[in-house]
C-alpha atoms as a PDB file:
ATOM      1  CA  UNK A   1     -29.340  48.568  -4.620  1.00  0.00           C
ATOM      2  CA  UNK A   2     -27.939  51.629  -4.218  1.00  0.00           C
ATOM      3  CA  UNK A   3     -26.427  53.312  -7.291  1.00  0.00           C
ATOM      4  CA  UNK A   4     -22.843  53.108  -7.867  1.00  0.00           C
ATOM      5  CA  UNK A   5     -20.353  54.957  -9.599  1.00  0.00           C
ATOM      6  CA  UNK A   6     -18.147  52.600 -11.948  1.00  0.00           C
ATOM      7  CA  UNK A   7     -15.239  55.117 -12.325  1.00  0.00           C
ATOM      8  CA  UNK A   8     -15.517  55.370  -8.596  1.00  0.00           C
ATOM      9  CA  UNK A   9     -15.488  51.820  -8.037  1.00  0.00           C
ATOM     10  CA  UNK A  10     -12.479  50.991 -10.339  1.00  0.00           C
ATOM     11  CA  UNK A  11     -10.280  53.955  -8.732  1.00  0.00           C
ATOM     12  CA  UNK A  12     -11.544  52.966  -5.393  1.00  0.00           C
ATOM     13  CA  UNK A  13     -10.522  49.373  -6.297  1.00  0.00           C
ATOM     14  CA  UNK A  14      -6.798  50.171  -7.821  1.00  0.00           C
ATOM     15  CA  UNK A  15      -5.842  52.034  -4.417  1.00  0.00           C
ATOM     16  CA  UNK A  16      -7.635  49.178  -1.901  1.00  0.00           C
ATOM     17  CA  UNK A  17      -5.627  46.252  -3.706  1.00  0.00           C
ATOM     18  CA  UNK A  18      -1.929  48.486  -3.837  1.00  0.00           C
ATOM     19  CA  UNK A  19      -3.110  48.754   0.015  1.00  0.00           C
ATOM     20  CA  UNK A  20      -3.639  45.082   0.800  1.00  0.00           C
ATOM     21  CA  UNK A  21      -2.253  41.769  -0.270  1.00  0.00           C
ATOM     22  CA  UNK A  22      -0.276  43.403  -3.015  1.00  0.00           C
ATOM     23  CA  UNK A  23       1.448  46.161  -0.960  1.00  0.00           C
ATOM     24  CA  UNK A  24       1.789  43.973   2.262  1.00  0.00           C
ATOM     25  CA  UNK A  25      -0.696  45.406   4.272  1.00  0.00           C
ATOM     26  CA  UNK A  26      -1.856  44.496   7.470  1.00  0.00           C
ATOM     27  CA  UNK A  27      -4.525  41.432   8.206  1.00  0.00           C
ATOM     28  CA  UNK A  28      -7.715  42.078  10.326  1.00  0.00           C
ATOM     29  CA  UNK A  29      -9.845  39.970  12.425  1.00  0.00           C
ATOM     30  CA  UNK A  30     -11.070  37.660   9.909  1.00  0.00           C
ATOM     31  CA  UNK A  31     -15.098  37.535   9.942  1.00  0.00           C
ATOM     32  CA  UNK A  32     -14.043  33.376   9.161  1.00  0.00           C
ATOM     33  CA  UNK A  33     -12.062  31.590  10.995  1.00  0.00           C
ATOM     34  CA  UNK A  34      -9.153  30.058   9.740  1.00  0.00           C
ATOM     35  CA  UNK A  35      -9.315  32.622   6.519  1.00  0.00           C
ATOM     36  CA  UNK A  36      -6.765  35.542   6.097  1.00  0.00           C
ATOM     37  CA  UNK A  37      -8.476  38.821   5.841  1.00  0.00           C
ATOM     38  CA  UNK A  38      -6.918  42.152   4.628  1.00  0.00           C
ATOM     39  CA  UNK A  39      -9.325  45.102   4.525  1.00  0.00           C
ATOM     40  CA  UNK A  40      -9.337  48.970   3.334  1.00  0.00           C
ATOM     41  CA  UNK A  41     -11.832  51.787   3.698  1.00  0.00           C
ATOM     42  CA  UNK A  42     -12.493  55.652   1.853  1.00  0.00           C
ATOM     43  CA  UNK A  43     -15.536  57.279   2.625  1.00  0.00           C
ATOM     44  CA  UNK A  44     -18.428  55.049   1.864  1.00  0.00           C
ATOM     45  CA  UNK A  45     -15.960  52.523   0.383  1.00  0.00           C
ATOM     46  CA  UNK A  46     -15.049  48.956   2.215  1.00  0.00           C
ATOM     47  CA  UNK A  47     -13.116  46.416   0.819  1.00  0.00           C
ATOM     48  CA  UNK A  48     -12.374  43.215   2.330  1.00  0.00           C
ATOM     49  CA  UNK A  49      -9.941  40.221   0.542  1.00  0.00           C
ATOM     50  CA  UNK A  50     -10.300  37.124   2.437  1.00  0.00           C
ATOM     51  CA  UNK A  51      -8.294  33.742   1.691  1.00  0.00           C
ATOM     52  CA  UNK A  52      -7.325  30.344   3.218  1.00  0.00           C
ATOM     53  CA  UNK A  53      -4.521  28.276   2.476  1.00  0.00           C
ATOM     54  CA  UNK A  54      -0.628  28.991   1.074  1.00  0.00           C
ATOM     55  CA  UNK A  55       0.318  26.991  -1.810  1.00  0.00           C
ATOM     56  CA  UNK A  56      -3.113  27.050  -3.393  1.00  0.00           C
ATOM     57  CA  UNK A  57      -5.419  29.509  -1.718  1.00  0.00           C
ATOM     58  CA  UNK A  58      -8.960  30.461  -2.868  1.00  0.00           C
ATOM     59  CA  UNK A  59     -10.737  33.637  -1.633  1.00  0.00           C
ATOM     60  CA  UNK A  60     -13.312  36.481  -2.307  1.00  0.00           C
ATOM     61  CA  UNK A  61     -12.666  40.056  -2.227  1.00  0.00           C
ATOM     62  CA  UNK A  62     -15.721  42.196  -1.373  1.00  0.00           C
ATOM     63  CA  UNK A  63     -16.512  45.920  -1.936  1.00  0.00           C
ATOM     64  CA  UNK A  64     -19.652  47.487   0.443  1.00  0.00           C
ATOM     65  CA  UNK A  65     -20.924  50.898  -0.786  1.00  0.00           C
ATOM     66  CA  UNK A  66     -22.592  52.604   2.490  1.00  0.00           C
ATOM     67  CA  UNK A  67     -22.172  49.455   3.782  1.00  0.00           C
ATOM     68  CA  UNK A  68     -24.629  47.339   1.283  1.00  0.00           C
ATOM     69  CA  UNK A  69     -21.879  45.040  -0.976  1.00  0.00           C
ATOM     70  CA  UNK A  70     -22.145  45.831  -4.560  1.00  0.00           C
ATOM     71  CA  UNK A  71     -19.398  44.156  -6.132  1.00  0.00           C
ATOM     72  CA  UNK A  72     -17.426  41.016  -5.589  1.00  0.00           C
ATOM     73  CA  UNK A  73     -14.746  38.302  -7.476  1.00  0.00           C
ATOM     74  CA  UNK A  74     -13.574  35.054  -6.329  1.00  0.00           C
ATOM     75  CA  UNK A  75     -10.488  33.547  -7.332  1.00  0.00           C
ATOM     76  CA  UNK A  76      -8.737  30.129  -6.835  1.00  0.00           C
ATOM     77  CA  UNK A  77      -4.965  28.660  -7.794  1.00  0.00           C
ATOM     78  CA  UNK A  78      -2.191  28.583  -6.641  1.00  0.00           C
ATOM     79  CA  UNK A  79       1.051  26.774  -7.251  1.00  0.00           C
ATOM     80  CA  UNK A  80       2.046  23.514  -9.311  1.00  0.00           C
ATOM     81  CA  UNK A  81       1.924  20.639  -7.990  1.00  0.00           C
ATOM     82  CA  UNK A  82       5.052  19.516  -8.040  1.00  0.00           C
ATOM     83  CA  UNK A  83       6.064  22.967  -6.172  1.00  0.00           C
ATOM     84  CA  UNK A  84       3.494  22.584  -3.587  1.00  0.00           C
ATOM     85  CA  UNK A  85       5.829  20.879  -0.581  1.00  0.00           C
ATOM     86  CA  UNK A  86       8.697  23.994  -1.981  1.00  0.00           C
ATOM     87  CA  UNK A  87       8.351  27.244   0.682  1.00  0.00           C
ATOM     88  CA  UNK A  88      11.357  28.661  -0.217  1.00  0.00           C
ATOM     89  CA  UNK A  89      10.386  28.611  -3.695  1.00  0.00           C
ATOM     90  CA  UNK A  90       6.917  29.443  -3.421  1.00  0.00           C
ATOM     91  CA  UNK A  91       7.359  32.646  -1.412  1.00  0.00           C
ATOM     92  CA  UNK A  92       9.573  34.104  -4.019  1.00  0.00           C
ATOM     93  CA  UNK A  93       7.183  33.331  -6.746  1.00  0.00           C
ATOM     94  CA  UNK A  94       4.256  35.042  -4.431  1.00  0.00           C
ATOM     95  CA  UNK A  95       6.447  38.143  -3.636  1.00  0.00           C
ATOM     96  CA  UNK A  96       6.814  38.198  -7.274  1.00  0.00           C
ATOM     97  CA  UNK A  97       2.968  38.304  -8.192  1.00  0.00           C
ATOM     98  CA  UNK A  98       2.515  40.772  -5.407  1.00  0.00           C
ATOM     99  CA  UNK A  99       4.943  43.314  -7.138  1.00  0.00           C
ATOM    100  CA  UNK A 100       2.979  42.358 -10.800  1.00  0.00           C
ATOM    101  CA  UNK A 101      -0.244  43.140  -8.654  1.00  0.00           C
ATOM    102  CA  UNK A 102       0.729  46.800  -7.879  1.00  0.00           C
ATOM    103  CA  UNK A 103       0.772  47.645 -11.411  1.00  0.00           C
ATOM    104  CA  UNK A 104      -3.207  46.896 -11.726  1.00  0.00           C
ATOM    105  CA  UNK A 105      -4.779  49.002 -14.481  1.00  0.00           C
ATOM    106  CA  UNK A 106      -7.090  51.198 -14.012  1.00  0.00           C
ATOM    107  CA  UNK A 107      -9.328  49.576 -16.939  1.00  0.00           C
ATOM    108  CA  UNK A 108      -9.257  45.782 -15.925  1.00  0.00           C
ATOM    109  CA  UNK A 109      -8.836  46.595 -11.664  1.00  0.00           C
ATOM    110  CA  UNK A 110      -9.005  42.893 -11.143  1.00  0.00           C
ATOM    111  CA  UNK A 111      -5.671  41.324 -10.830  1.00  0.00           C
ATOM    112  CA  UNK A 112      -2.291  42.365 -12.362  1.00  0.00           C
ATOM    113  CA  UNK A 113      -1.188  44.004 -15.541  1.00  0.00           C
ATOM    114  CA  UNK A 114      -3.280  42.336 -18.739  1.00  0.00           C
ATOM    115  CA  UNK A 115      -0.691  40.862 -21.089  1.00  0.00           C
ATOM    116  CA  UNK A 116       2.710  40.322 -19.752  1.00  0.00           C
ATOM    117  CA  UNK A 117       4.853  41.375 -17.166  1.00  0.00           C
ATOM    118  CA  UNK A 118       8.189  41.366 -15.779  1.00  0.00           C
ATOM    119  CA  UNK A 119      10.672  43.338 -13.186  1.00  0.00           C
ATOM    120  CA  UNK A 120      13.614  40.741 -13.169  1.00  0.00           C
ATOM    121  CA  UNK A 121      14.940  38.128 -15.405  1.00  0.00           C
ATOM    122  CA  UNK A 122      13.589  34.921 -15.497  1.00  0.00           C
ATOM    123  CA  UNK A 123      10.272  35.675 -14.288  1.00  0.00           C
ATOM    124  CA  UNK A 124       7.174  36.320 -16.202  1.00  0.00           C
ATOM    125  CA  UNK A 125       3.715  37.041 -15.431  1.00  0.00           C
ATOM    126  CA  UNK A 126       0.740  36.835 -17.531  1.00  0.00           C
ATOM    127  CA  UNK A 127      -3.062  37.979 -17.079  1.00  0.00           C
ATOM    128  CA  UNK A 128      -5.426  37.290 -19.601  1.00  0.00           C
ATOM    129  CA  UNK A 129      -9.214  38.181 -19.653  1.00  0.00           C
ATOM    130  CA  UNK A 130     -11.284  35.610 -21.039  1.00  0.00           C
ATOM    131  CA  UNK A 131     -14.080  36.692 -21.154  1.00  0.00           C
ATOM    132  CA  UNK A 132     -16.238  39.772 -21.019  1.00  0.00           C
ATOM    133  CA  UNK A 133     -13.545  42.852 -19.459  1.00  0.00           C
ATOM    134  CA  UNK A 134     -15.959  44.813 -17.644  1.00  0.00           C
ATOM    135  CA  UNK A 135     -16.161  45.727 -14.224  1.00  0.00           C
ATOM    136  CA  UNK A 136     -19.676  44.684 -14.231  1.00  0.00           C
ATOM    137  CA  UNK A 137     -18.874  41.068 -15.328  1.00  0.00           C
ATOM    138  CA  UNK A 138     -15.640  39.527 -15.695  1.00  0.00           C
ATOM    139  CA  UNK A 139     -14.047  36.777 -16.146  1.00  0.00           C
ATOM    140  CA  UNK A 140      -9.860  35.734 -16.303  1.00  0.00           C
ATOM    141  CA  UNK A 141      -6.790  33.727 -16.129  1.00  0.00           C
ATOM    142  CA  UNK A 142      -3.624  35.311 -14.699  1.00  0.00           C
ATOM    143  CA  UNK A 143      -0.075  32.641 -14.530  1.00  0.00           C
ATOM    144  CA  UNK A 144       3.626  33.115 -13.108  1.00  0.00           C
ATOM    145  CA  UNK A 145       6.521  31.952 -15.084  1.00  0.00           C
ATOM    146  CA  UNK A 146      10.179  30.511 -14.499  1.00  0.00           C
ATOM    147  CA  UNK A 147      13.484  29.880 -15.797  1.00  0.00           C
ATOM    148  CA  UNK A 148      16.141  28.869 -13.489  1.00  0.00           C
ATOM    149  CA  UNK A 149      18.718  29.717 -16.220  1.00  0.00           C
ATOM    150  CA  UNK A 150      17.410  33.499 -15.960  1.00  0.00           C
ATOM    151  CA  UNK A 151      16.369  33.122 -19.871  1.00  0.00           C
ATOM    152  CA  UNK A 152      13.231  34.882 -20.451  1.00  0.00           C
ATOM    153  CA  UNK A 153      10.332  32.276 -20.307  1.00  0.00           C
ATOM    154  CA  UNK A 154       8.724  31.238 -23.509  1.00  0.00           C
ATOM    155  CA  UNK A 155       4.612  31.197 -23.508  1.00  0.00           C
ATOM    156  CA  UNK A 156       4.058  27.595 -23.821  1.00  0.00           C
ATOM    157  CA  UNK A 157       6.249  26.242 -21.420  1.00  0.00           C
ATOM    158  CA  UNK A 158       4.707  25.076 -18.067  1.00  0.00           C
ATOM    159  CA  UNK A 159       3.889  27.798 -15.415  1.00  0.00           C
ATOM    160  CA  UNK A 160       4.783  27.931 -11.590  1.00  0.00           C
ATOM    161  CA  UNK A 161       1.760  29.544 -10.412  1.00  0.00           C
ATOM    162  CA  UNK A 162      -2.269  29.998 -11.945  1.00  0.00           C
ATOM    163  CA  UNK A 163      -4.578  31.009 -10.971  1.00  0.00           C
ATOM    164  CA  UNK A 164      -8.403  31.649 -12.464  1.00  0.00           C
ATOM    165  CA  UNK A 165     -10.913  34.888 -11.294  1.00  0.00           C
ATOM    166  CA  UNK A 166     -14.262  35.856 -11.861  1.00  0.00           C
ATOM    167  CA  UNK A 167     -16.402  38.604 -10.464  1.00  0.00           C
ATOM    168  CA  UNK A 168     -18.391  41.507 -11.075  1.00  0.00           C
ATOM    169  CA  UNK A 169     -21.712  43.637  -9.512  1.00  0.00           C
ATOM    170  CA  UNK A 170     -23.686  42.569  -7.064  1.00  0.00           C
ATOM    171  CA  UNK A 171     -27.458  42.951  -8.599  1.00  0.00           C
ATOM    172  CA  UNK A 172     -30.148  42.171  -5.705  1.00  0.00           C
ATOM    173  CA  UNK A 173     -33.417  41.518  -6.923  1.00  0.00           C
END
């Protein structure tokens, strides 16, 4: 495996996910069909998000280092049930996590902000690491909130949207 850089990687990481899904960038051929696939490059640096599916949709993001991958996460969720037939609806709360997702840290480049979040009343989102947080080896639970009334949403009330991610290096033998 070729060495890596982890403050590389996380920078690297930050700017490829403001680039993609979260900043509406544009899809590429899609190495599988019937997936979505967004994809950014830097130098040695790939990274590739690909997903399948609207109101629950499961993908992988990969990261290739000189072309070799060397780190990865998965991630599956996606709406309530109940909201699942709801487009209208369901678009708003993705445009939603998409403007949560450009505010990914630095230290936890995985998803969205770690604790809570919000940009407009009503609407909270929520990522929480639950397990290890290291770049290395993670593991998390990120979920969207609602209140039609425009109160803020109480933790403990039922959310919208979750989703669960997991990921780190890629360690060949």
């Amino acid at each position: 495996m070729k060495m890596i850089n982890l403050g590389e990687l996380r920078k690297f990481l930050v700017k490829a996910k403001k680039d993609t899904y979260a900043g509406d960038g544009e899809e590429v051929t899609p190495q599988r069909p019937g997936f979505r696939e967004l994809e950014f490059e830097e130098g040695d640096w790939n990274y590739r998000d690909s997903y399948v599916g609207f109101f629950m949709a499961p993908g992988q993001e990969v990261v290739r280092y000189q072309g070799e991958p060397v780190w990865t996460m998965a991630y599956s969720g996606g709406m309530k049930p109940v909201l699942r037939d709801n487009f209208d609806f369901s678009k708003e709360t993705f445009e939603f996590l998409k403007r949560a997702l450009l505010h990914i840290p630095e230290n936890a480049p995985y998803r969205g902000p770690l604790g809570e979040w919000s940009d407009r009343k009503g609407w909270l989102y929520e990522n929480d690491i639950v397990d290890v947080n290291d770049i290395t080896d993670f593991r998390g639970f990120e979920s969207i909130w609602f209140t039609p009334d425009g109160e803020s949403p109480e933790i403990g009330q039922e959310a919208v949207f979750h989703q669960t991610y997991m990921g780190g290096l890629v360690l060949p033998k």
